[in-house]
C-alpha atoms as a PDB file:
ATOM      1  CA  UNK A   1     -56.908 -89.333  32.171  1.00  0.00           C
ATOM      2  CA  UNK A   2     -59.680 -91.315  32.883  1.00  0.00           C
ATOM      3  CA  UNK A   3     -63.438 -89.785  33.396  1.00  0.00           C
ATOM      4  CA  UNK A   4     -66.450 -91.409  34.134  1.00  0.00           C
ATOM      5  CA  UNK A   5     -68.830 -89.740  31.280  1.00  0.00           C
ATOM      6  CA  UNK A   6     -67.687 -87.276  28.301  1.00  0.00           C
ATOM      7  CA  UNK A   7     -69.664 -84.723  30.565  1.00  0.00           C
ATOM      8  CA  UNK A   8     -66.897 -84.247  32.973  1.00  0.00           C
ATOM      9  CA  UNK A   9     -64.642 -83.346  30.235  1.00  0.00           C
ATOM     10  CA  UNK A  10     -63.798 -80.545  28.351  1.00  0.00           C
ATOM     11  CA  UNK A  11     -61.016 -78.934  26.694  1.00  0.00           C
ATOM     12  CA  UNK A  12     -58.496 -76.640  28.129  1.00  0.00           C
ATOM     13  CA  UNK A  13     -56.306 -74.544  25.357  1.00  0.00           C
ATOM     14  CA  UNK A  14     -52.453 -74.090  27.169  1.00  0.00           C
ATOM     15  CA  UNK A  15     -49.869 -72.626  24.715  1.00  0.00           C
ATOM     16  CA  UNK A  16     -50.710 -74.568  22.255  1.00  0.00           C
ATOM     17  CA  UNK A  17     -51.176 -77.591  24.003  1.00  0.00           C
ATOM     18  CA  UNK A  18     -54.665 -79.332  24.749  1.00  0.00           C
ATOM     19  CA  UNK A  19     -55.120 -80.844  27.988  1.00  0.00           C
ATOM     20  CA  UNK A  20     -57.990 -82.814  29.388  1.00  0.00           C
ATOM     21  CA  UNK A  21     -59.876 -81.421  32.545  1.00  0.00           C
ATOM     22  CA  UNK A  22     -62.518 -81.903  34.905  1.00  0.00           C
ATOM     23  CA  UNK A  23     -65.212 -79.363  34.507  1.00  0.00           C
ATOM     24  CA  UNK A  24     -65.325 -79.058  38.383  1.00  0.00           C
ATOM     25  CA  UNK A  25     -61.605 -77.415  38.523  1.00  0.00           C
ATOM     26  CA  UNK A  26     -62.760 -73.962  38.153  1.00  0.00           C
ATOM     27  CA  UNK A  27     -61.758 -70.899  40.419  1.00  0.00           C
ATOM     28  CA  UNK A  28     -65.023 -69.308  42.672  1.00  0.00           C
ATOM     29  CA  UNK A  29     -66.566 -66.209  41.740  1.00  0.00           C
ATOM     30  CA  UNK A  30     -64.506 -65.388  44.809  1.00  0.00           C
ATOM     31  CA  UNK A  31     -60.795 -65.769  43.404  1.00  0.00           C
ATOM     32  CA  UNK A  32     -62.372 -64.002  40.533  1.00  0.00           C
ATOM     33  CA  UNK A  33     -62.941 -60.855  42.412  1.00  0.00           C
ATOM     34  CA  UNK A  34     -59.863 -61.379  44.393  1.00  0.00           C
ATOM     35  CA  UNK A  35     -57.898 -61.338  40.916  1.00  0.00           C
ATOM     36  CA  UNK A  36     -59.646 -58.429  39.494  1.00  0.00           C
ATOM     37  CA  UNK A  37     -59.286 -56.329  42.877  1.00  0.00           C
ATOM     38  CA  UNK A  38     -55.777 -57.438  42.345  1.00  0.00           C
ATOM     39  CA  UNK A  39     -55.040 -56.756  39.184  1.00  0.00           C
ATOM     40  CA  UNK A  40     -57.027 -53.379  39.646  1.00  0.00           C
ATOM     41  CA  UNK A  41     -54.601 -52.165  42.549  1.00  0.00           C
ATOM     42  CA  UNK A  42     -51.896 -53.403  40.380  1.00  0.00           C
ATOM     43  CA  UNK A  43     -52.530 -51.366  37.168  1.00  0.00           C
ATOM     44  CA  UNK A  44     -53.019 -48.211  39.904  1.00  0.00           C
ATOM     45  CA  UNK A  45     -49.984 -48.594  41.822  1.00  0.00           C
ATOM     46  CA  UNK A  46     -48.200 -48.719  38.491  1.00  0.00           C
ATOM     47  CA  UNK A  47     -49.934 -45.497  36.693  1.00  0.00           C
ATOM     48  CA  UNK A  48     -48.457 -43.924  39.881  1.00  0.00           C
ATOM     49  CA  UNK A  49     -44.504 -45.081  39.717  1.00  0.00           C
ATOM     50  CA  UNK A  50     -44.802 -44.165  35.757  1.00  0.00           C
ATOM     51  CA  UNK A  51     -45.745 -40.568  37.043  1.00  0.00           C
ATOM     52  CA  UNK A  52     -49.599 -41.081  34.959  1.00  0.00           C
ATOM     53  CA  UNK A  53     -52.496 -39.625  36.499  1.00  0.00           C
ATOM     54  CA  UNK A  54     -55.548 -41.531  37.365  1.00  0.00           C
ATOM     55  CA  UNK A  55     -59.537 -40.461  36.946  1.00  0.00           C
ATOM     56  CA  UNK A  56     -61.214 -41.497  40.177  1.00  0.00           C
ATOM     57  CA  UNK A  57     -65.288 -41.280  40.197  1.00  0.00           C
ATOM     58  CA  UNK A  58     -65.931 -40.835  44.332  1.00  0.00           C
ATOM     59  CA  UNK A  59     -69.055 -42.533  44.359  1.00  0.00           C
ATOM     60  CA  UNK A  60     -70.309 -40.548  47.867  1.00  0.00           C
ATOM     61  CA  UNK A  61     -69.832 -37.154  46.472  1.00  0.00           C
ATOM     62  CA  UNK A  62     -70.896 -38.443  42.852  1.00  0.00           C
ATOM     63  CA  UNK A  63     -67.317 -36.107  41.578  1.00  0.00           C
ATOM     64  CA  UNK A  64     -64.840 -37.273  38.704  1.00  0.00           C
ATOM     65  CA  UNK A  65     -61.485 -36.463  40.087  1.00  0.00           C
ATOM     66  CA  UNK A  66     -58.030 -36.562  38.627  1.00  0.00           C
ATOM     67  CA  UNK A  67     -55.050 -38.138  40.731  1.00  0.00           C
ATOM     68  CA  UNK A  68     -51.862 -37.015  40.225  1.00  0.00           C
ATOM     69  CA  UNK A  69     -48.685 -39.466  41.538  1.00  0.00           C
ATOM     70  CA  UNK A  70     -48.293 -37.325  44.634  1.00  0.00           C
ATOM     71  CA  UNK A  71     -52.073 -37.484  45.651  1.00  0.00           C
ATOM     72  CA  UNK A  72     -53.133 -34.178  44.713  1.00  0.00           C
ATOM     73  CA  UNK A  73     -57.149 -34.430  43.736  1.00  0.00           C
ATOM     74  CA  UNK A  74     -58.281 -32.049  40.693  1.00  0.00           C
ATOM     75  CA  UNK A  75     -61.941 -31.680  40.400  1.00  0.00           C
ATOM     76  CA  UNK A  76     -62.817 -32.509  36.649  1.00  0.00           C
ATOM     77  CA  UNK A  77     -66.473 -32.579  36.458  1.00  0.00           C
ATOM     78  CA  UNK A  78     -69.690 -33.855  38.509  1.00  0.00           C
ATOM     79  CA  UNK A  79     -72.125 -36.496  37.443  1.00  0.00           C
ATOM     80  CA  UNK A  80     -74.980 -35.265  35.472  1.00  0.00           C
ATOM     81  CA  UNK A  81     -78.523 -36.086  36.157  1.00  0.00           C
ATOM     82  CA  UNK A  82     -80.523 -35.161  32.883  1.00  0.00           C
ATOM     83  CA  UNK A  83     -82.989 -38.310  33.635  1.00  0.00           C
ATOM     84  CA  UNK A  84     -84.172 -40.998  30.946  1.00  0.00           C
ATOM     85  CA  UNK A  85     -82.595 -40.516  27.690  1.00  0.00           C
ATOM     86  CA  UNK A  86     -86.096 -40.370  25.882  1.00  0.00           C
ATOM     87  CA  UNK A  87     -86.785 -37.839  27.709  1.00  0.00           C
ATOM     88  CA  UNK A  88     -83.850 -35.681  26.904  1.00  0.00           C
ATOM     89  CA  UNK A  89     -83.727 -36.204  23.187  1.00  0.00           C
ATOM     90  CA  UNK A  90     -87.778 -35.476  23.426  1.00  0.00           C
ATOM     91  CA  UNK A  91     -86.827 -31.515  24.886  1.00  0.00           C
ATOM     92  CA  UNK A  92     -83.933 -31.474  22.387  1.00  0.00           C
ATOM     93  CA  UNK A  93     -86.109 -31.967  19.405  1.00  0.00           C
END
């Protein structure tokens, strides 16, 4: 491969392989997202089929939930507020 300065090059590990590439071919922060929303929904849909429940936080009612495979929602715990951390091992003490 031919590149016009050593800048544009950098090395690209491939099972055991190295491999000259341009360091403009690079995904977006976008296809990052898209993979990790992917790969999220992925791990999920297979908890589900293995019969493993998932912890959900539900961010509007600030509530930890457990979901079971058939969509049943157990209420494990709220979020606490017990402010700055200072300030909580200051009444401890």
């Amino acid at each position: 491969m031919d590149y016009d300065s050593d800048e544009d090059l950098f090395l690209e590990f491939d099972k055991g392989k190295v491999r000259d590439v341009k360091r403009n071919e690079y995904i977006s922060d976008e296809q990052v997202v898209k993979r990790v929303n992917t790969a999220v929904r992925l791990e999920l849909e297979k908890k589900k089929a293995m019969d493993i429940p998932v912890v959900i936080y539900d961010r509007k009612t600030q509530k930890i939930f457990q979901e079971n495979s058939d969509g049943s929602r157990v209420e494990i715990s709220e979020r606490l507020r017990r402010g700055r951390y200072s300030e909580r091992v200051k009444k401890e003490t």
